[in-house]
C-alpha atoms as a PDB file:
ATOM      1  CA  UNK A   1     -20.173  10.254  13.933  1.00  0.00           C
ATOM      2  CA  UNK A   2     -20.088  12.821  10.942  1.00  0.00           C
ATOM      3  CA  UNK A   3     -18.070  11.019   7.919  1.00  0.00           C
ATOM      4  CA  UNK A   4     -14.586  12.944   7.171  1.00  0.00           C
ATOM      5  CA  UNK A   5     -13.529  10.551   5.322  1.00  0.00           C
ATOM      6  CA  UNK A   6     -14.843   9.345   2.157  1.00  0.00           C
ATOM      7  CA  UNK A   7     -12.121   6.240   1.086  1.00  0.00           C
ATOM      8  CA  UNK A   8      -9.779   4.793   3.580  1.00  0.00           C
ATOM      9  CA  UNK A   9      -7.365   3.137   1.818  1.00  0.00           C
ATOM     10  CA  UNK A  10      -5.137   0.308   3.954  1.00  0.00           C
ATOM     11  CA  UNK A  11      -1.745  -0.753   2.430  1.00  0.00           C
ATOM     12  CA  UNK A  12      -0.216  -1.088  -0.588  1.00  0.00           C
ATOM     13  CA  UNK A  13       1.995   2.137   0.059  1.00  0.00           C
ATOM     14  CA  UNK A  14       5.622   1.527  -1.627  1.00  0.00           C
ATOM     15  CA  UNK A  15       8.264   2.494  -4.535  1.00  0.00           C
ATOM     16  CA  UNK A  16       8.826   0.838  -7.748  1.00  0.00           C
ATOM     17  CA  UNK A  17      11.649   0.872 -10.063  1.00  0.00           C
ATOM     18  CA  UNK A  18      10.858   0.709 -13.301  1.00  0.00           C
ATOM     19  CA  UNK A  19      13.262  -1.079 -15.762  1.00  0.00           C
ATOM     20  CA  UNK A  20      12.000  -1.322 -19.674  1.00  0.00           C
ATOM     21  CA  UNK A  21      13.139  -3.892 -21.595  1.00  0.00           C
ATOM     22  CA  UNK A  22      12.693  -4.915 -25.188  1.00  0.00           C
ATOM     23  CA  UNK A  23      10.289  -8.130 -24.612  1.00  0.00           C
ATOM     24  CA  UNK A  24       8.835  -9.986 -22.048  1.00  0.00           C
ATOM     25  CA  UNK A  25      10.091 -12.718 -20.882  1.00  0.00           C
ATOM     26  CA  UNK A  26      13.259 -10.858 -20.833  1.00  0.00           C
ATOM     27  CA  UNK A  27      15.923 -12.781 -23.791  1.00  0.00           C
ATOM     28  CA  UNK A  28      18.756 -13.942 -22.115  1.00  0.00           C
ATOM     29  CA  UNK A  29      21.613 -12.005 -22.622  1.00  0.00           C
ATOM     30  CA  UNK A  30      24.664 -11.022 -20.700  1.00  0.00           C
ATOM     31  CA  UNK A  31      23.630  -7.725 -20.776  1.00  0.00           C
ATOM     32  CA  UNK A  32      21.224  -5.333 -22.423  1.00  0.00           C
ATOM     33  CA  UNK A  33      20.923  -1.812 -22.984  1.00  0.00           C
ATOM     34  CA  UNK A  34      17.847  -0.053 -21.520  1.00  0.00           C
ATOM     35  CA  UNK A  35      15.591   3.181 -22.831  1.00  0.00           C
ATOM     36  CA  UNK A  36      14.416   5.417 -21.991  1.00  0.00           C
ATOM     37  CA  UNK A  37      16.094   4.389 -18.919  1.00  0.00           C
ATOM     38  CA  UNK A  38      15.851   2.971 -15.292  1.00  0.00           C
ATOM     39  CA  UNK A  39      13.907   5.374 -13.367  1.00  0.00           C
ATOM     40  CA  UNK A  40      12.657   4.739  -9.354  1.00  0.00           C
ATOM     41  CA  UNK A  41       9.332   6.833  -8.170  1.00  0.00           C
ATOM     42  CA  UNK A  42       7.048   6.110  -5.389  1.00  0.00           C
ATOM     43  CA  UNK A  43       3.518   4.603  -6.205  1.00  0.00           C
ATOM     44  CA  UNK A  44       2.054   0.884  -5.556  1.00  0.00           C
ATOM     45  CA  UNK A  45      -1.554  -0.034  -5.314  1.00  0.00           C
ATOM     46  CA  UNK A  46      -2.554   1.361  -2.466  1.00  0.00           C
ATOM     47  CA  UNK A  47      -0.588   4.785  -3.634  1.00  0.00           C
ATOM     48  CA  UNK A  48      -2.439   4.849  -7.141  1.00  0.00           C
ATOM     49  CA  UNK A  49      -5.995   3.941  -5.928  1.00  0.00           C
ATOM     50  CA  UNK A  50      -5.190   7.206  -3.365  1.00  0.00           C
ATOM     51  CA  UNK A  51      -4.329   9.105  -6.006  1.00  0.00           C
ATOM     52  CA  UNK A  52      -6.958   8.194  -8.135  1.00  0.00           C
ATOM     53  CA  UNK A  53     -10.086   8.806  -5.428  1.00  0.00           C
ATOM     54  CA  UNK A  54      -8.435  11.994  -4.653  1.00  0.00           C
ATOM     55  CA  UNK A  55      -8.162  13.654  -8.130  1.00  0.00           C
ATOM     56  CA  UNK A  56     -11.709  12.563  -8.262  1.00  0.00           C
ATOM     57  CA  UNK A  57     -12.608  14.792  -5.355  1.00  0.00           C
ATOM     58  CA  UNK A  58     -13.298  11.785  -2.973  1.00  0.00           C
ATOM     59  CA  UNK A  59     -11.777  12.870   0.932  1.00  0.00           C
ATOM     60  CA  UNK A  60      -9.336  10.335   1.018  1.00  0.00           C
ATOM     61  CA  UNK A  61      -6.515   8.813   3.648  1.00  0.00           C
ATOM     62  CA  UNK A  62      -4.020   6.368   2.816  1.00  0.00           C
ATOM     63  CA  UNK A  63      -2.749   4.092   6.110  1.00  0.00           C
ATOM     64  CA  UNK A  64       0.433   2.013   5.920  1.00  0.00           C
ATOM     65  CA  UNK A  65       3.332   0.359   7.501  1.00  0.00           C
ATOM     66  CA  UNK A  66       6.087   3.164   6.428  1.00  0.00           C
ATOM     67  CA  UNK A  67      10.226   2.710   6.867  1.00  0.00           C
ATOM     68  CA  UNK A  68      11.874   5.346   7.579  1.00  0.00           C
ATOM     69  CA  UNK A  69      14.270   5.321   5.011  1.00  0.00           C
ATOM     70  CA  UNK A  70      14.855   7.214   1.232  1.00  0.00           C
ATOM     71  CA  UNK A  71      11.860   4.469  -0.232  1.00  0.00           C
ATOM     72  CA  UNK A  72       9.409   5.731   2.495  1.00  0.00           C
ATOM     73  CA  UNK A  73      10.948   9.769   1.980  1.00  0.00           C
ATOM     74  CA  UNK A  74       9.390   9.137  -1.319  1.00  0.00           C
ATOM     75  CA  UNK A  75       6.127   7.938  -0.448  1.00  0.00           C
ATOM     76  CA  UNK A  76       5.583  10.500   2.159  1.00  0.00           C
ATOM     77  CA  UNK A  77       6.614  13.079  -0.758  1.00  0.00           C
ATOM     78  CA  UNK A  78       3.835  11.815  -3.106  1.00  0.00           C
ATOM     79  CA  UNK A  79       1.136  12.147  -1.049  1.00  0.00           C
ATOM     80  CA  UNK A  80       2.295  15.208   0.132  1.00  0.00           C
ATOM     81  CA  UNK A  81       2.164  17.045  -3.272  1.00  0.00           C
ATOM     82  CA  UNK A  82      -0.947  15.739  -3.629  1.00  0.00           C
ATOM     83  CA  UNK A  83      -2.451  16.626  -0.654  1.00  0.00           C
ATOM     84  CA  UNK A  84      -3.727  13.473   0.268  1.00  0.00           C
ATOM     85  CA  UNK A  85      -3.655  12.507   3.968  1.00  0.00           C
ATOM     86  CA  UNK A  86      -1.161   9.755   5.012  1.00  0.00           C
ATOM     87  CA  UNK A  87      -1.074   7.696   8.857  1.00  0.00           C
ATOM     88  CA  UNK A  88       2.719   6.161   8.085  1.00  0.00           C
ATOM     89  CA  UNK A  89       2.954   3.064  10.457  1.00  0.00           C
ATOM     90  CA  UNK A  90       6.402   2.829  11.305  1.00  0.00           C
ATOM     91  CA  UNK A  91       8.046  -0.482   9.132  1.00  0.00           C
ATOM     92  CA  UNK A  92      11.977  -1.316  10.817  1.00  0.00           C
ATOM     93  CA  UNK A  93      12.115  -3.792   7.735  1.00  0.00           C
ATOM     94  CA  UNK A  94      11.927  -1.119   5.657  1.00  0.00           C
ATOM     95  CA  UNK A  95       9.019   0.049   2.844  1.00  0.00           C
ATOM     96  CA  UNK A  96       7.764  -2.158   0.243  1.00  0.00           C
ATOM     97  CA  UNK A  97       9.656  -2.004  -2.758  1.00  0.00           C
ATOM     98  CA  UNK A  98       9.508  -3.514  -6.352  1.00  0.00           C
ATOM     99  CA  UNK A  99      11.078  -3.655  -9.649  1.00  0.00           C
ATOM    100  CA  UNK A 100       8.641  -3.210 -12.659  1.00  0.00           C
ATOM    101  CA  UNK A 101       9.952  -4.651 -15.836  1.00  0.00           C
ATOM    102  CA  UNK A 102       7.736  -3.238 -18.372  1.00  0.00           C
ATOM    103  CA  UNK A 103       7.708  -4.260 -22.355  1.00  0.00           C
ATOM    104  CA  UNK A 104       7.289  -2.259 -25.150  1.00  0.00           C
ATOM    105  CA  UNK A 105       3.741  -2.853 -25.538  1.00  0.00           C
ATOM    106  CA  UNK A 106       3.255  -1.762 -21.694  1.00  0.00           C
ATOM    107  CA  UNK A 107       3.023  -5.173 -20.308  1.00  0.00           C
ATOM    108  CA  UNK A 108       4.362  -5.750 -16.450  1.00  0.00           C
ATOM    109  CA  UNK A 109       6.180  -7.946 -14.492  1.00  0.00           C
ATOM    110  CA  UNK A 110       6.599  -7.344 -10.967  1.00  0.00           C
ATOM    111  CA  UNK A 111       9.164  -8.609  -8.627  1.00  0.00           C
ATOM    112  CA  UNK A 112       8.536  -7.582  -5.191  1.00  0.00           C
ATOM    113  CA  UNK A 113      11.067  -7.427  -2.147  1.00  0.00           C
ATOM    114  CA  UNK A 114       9.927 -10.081   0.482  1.00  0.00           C
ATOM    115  CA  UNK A 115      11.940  -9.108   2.870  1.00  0.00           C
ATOM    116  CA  UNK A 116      10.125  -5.934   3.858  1.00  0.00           C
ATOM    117  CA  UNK A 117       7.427  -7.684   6.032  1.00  0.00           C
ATOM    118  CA  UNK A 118       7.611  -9.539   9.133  1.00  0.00           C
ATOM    119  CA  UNK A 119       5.208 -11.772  10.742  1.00  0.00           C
ATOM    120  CA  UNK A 120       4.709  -9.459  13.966  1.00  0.00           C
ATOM    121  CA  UNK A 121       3.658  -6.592  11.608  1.00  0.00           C
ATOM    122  CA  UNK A 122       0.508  -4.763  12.249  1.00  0.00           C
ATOM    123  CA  UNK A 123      -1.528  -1.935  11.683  1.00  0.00           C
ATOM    124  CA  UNK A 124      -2.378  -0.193  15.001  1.00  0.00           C
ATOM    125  CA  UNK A 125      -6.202  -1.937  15.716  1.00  0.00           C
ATOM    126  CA  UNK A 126      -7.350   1.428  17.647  1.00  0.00           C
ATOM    127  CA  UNK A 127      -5.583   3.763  14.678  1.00  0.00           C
ATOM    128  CA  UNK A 128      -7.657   1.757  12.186  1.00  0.00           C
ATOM    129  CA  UNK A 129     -10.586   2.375  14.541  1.00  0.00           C
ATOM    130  CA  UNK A 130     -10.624   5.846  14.868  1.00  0.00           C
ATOM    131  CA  UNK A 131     -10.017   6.167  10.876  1.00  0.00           C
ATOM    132  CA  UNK A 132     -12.623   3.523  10.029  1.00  0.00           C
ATOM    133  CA  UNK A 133     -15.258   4.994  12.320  1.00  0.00           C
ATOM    134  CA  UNK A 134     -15.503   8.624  10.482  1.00  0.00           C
ATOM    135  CA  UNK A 135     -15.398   6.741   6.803  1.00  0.00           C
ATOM    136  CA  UNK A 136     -18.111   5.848   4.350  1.00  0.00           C
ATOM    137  CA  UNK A 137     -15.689   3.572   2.426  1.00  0.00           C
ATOM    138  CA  UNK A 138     -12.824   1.649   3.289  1.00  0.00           C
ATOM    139  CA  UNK A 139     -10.201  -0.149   0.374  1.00  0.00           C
ATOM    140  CA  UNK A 140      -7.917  -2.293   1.352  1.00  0.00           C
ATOM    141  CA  UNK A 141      -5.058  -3.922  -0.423  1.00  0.00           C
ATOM    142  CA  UNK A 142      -4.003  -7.381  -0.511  1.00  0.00           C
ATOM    143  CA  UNK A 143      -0.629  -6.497   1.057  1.00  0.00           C
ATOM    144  CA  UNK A 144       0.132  -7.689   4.521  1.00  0.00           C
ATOM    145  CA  UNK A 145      -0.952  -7.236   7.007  1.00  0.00           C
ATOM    146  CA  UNK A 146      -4.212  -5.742   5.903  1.00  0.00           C
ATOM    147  CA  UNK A 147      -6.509  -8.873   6.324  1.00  0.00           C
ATOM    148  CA  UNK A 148      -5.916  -8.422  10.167  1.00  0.00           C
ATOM    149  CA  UNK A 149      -7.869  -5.055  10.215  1.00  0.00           C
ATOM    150  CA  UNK A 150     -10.422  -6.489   8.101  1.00  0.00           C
ATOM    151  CA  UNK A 151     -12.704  -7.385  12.033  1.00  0.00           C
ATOM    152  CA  UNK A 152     -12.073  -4.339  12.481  1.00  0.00           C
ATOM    153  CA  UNK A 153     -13.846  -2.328   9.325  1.00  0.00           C
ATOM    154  CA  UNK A 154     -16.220  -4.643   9.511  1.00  0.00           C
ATOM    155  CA  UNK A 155     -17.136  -3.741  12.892  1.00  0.00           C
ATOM    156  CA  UNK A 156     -17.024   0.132  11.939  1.00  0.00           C
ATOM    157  CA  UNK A 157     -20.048   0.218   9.339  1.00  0.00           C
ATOM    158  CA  UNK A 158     -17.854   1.248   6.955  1.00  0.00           C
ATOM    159  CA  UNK A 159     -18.644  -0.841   3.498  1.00  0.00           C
ATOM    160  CA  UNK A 160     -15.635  -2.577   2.142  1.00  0.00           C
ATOM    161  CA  UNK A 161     -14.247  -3.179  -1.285  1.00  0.00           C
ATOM    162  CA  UNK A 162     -10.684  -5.092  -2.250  1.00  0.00           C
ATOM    163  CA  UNK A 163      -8.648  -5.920  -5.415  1.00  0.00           C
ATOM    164  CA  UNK A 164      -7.620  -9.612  -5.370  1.00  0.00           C
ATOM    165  CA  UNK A 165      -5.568  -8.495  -8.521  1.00  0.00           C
ATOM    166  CA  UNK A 166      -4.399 -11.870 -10.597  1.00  0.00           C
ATOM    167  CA  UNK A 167      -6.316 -14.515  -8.023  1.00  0.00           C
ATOM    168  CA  UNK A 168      -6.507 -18.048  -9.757  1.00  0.00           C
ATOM    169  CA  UNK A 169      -9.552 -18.431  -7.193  1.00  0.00           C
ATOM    170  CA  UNK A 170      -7.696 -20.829  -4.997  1.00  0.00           C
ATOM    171  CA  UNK A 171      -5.161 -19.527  -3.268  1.00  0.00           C
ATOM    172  CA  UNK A 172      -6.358 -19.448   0.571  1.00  0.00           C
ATOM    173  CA  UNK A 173      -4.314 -16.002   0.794  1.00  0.00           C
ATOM    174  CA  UNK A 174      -7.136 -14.007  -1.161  1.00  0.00           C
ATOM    175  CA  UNK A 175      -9.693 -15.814   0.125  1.00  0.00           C
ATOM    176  CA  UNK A 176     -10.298 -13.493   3.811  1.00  0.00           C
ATOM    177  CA  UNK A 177     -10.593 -10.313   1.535  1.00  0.00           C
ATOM    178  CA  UNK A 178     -12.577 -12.127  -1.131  1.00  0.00           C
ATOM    179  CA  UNK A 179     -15.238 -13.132   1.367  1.00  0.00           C
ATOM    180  CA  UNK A 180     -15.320  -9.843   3.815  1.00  0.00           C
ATOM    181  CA  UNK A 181     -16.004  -6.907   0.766  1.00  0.00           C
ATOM    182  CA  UNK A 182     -18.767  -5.459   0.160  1.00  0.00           C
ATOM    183  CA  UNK A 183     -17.030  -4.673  -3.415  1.00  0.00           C
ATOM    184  CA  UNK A 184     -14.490  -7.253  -4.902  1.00  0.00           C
ATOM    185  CA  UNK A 185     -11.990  -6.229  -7.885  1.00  0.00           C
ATOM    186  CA  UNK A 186      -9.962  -8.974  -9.738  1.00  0.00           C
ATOM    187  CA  UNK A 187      -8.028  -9.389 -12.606  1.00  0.00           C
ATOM    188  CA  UNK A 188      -9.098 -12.160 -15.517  1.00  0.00           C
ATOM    189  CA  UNK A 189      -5.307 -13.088 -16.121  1.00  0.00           C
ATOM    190  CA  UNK A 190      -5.148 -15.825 -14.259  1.00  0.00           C
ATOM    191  CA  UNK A 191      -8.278 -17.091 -14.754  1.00  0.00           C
ATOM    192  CA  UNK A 192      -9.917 -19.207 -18.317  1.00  0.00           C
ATOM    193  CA  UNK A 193     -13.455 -18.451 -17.282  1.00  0.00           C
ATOM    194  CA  UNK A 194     -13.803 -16.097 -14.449  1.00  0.00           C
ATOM    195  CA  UNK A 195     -17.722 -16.183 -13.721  1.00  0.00           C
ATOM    196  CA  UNK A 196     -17.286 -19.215 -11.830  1.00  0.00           C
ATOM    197  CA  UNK A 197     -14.903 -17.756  -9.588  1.00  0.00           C
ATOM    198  CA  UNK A 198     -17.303 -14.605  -9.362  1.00  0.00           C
ATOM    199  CA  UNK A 199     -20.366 -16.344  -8.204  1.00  0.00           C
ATOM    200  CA  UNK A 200     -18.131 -18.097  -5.705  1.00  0.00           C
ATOM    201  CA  UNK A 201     -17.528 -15.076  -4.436  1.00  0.00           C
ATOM    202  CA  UNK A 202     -20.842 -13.582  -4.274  1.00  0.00           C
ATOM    203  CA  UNK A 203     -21.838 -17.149  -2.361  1.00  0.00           C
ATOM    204  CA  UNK A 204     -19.252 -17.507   0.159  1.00  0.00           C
ATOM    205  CA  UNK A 205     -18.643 -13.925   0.506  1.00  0.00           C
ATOM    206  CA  UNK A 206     -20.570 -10.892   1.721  1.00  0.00           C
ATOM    207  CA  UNK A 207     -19.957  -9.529  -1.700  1.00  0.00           C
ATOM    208  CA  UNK A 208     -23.187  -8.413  -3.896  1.00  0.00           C
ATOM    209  CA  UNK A 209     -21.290  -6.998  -6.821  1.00  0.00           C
ATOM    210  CA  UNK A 210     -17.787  -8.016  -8.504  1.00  0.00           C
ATOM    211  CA  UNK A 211     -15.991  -6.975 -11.324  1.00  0.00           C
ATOM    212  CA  UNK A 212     -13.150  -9.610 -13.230  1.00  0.00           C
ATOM    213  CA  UNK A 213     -11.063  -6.874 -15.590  1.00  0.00           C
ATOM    214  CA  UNK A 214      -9.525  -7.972 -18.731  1.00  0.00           C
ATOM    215  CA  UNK A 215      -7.562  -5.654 -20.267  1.00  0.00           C
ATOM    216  CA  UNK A 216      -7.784  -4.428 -23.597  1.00  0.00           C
ATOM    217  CA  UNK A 217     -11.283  -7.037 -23.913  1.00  0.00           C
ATOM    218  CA  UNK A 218     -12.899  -4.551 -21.017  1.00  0.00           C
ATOM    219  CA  UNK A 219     -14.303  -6.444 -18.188  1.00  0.00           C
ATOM    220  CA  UNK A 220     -16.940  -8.805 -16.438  1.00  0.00           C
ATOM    221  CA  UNK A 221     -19.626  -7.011 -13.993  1.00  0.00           C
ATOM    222  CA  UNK A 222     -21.449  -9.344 -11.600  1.00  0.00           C
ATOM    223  CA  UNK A 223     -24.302  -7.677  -9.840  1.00  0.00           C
ATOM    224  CA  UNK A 224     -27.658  -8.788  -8.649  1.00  0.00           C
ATOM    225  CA  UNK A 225     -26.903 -12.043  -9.516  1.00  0.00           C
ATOM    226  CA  UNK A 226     -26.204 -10.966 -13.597  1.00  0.00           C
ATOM    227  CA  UNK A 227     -23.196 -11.402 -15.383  1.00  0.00           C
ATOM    228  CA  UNK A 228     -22.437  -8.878 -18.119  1.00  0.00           C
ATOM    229  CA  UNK A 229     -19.668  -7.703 -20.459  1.00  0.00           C
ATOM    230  CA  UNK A 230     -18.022  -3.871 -19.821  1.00  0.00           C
ATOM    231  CA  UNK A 231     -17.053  -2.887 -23.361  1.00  0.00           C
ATOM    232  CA  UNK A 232     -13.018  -1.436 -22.997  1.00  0.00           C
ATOM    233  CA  UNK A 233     -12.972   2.336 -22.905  1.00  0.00           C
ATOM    234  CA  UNK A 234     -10.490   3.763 -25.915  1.00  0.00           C
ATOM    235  CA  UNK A 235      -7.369   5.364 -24.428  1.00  0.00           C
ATOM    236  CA  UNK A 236      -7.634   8.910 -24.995  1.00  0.00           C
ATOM    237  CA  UNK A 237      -3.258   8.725 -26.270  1.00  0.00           C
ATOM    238  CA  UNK A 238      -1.264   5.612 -27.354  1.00  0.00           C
ATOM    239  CA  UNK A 239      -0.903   2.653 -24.084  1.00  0.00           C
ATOM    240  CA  UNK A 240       2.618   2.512 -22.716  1.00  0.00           C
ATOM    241  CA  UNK A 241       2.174   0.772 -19.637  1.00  0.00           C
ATOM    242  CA  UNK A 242      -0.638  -1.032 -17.730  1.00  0.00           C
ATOM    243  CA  UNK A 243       0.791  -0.703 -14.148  1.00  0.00           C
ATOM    244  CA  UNK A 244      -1.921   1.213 -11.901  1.00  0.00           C
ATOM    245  CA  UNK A 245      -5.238   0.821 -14.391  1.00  0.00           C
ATOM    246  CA  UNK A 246      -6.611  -1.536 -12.137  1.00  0.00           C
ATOM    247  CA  UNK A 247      -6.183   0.446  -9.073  1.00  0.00           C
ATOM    248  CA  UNK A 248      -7.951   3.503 -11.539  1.00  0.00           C
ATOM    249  CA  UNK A 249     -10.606   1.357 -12.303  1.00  0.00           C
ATOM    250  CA  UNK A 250     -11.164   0.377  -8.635  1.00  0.00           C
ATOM    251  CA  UNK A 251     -10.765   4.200  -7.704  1.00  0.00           C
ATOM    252  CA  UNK A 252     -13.312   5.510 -10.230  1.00  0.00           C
ATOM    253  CA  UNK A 253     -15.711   2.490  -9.497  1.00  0.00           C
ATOM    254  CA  UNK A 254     -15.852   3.657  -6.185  1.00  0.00           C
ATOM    255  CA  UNK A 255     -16.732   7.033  -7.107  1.00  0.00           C
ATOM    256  CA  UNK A 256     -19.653   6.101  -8.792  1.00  0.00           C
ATOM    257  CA  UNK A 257     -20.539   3.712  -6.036  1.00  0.00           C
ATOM    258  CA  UNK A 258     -20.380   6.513  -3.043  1.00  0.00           C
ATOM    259  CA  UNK A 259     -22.640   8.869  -5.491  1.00  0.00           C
ATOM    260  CA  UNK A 260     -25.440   5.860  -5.398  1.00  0.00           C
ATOM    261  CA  UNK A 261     -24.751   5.194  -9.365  1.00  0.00           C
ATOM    262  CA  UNK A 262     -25.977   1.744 -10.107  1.00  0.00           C
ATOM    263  CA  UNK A 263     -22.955  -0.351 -10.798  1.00  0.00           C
ATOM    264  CA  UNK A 264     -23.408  -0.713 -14.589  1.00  0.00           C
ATOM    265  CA  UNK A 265     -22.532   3.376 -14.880  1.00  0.00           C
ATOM    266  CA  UNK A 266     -19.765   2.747 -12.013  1.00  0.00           C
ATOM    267  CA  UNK A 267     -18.452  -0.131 -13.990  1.00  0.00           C
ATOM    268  CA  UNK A 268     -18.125   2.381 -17.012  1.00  0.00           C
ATOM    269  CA  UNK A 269     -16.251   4.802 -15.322  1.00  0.00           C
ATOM    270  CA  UNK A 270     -13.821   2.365 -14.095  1.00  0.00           C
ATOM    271  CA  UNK A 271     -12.988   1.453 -18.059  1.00  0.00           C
ATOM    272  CA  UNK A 272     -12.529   4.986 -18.762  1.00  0.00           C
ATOM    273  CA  UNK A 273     -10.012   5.568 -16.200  1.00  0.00           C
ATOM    274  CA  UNK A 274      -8.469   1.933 -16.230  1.00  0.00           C
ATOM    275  CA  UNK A 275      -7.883   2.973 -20.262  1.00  0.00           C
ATOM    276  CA  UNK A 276      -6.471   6.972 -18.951  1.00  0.00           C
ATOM    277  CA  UNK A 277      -4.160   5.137 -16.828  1.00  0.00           C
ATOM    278  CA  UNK A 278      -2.826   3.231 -19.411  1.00  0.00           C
ATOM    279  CA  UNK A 279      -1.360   6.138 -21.437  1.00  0.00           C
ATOM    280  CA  UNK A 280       0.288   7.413 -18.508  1.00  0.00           C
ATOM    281  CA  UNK A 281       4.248   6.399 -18.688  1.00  0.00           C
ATOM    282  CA  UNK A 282       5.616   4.137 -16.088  1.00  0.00           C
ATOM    283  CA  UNK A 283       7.814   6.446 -14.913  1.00  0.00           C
ATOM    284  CA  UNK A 284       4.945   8.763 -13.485  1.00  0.00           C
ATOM    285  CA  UNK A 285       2.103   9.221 -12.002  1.00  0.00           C
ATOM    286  CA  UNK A 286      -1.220  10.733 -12.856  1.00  0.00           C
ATOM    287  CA  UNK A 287      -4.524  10.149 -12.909  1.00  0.00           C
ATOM    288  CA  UNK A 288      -8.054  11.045 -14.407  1.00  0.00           C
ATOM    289  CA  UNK A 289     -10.141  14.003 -13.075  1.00  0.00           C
ATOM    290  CA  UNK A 290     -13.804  14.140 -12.639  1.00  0.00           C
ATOM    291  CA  UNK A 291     -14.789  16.610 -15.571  1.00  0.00           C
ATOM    292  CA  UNK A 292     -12.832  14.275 -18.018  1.00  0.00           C
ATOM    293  CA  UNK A 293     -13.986  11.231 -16.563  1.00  0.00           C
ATOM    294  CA  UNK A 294     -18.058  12.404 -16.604  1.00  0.00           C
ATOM    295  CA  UNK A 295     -17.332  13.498 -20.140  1.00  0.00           C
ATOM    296  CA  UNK A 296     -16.068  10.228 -21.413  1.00  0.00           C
ATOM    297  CA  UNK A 297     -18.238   7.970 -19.854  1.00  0.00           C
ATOM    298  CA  UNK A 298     -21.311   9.566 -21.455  1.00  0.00           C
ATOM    299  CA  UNK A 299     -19.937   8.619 -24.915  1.00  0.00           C
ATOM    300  CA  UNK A 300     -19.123   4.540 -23.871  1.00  0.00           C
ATOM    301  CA  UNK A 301     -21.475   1.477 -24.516  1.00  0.00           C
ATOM    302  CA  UNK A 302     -23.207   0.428 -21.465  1.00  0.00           C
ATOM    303  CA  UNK A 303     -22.489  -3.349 -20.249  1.00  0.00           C
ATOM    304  CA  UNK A 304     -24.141  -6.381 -22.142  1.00  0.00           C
ATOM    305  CA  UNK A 305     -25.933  -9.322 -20.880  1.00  0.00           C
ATOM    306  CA  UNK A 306     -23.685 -12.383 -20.787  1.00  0.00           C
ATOM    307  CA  UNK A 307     -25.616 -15.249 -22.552  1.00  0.00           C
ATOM    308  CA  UNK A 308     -26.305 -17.946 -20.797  1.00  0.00           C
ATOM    309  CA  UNK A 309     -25.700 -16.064 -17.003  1.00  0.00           C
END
């Protein structure tokens, strides 16, 4: 079948609201007084890696459990204005919702709502199908139920990528995304050294490339069995909040990847956008386009060997 789609993205759909306060861990205080205020938009991982495919001109379609409530009015809004195809699997516990708490310096804290799952949630198996079987790519978040449809990408041909996000490399949650991508994402935060947990990866796993980011010191590309450094892009404006780089880095990663870059370039243009999405306030949502993104990776340092790898 002809490809339609060029990223199916699975989960992550939700709202935040996003609450700045003056330092994380919050001081203890009876009360405090917040600014630039308390503001609640839609937009979680699966949302911002959508958003960020699609302003890169990658056909994309976002498929979630949905409530129908004012939380998944939102969502359906976003994607709406951005013209970005949405399957919204109805959710009676409601969409997944979060507070943000978000420092001066643009550092997060997330508190998600637990209640907005339940254990007999799934994504329609023939809906995922039909979606997975006219898509090059398919992304899926760590959110449940997603690893349930993960048989069923596999089975459609489509190649596979994930963000494991802050992973200390043990928890067995992770671990049936970690070992079915093609393409694994991860955050450094949680983790001293993170080559170790790479290769692990790369062994157990069907995985052939993946890429640890570390903030502001850039990130760690594995590929062909070489571990190298990705230099940190500059932000093109002052950082105010790091919510949604990773998902931008993932996004434009992925856009390299489906244009048959080798992954050192892709790697690049995931530091440029990770670093865009950085200067983009909490309280909104944008992301980089392709002419801006092309432009800026031509003028970044290409990845460097890892001693010792």
């Amino acid at each position: 079948m002809t490809a339609e789609i060029d990223v199916l993205v699975l989960g992550g759909a939700g709202v935040d609201t996003i609450v700045h306060v003056p330092e994380l861990p919050v001081p203890f205080a009876d009360s405090h007084m917040i600014r630039p205020g308390i503001v609640t938009r839609a937009g979680q991982s699966g949302d911002f890696v959508s958003l960020a495919a699609h302003a890169l001109g990658l056909r994309t379609h976002h498929i979630d459990l949905i409530g129908d409530d004012h939380e998944g009015d939102l969502v359906r809004a976003l994607h709406r204005d951005h013209g970005i195809a949405l399957t919204a699997v109805p959710q009676p516990c409601g969409t997944k919702r979060a507070v943000n708490l978000v420092d001066p310096d643009g550092r997060r804290l997330s508190l998600y709502d637990a209640t907005r799952w339940a254990d007999t949630d799934r994504l329609p198996e023939e809906t995922v199908r039909e979606l997975a079987a006219v898509s090059r790519h398919a992304h899926v978040v760590i959110t449940q139920p997603c690893a349930d449809a993960l048989p069923v990408l596999r089975a459609s041909g489509a190649t596979l990528s994930t963000d494991l996000h802050d992973w200390d490399g043990a928890n067995p949650y992770h671990e049936p995304f970690a070992l079915a991508a093609d393409l694994v994402f991860l955050s450094a935060a949680a983790l001293a050294d993170p080559e170790p947990v790479m290769r692990a990866i790369t062994e157990r796993g069907r995985a052939r490339v993946v890429v640890a980011t570390a903030g502001a010191e850039g990130a760690y590309l594995l590929a062909d069995g070489e571990l190298s450094h990705v230099p940190a892009a500059k932000p093109p404006a002052p950082v105010v909040d790091s919510n949604g780089a990773g998902d931008a880095f993932a996004a434009a990663f992925l856009y390299g990847w489906l244009r048959g870059e080798p992954a050192d370039r892709c790697a690049r243009y995931g530091a440029v956008a990770g670093a865009y999405a950085c200067t983009v306030p909490s309280t909104e949502v944008s992301s980089i386009g392709r002419a801006e993104l092309d432009a800026r990776v031509a003028d970044l340092e290409p990845p460097v060997p890892v001693s010792g790898a």
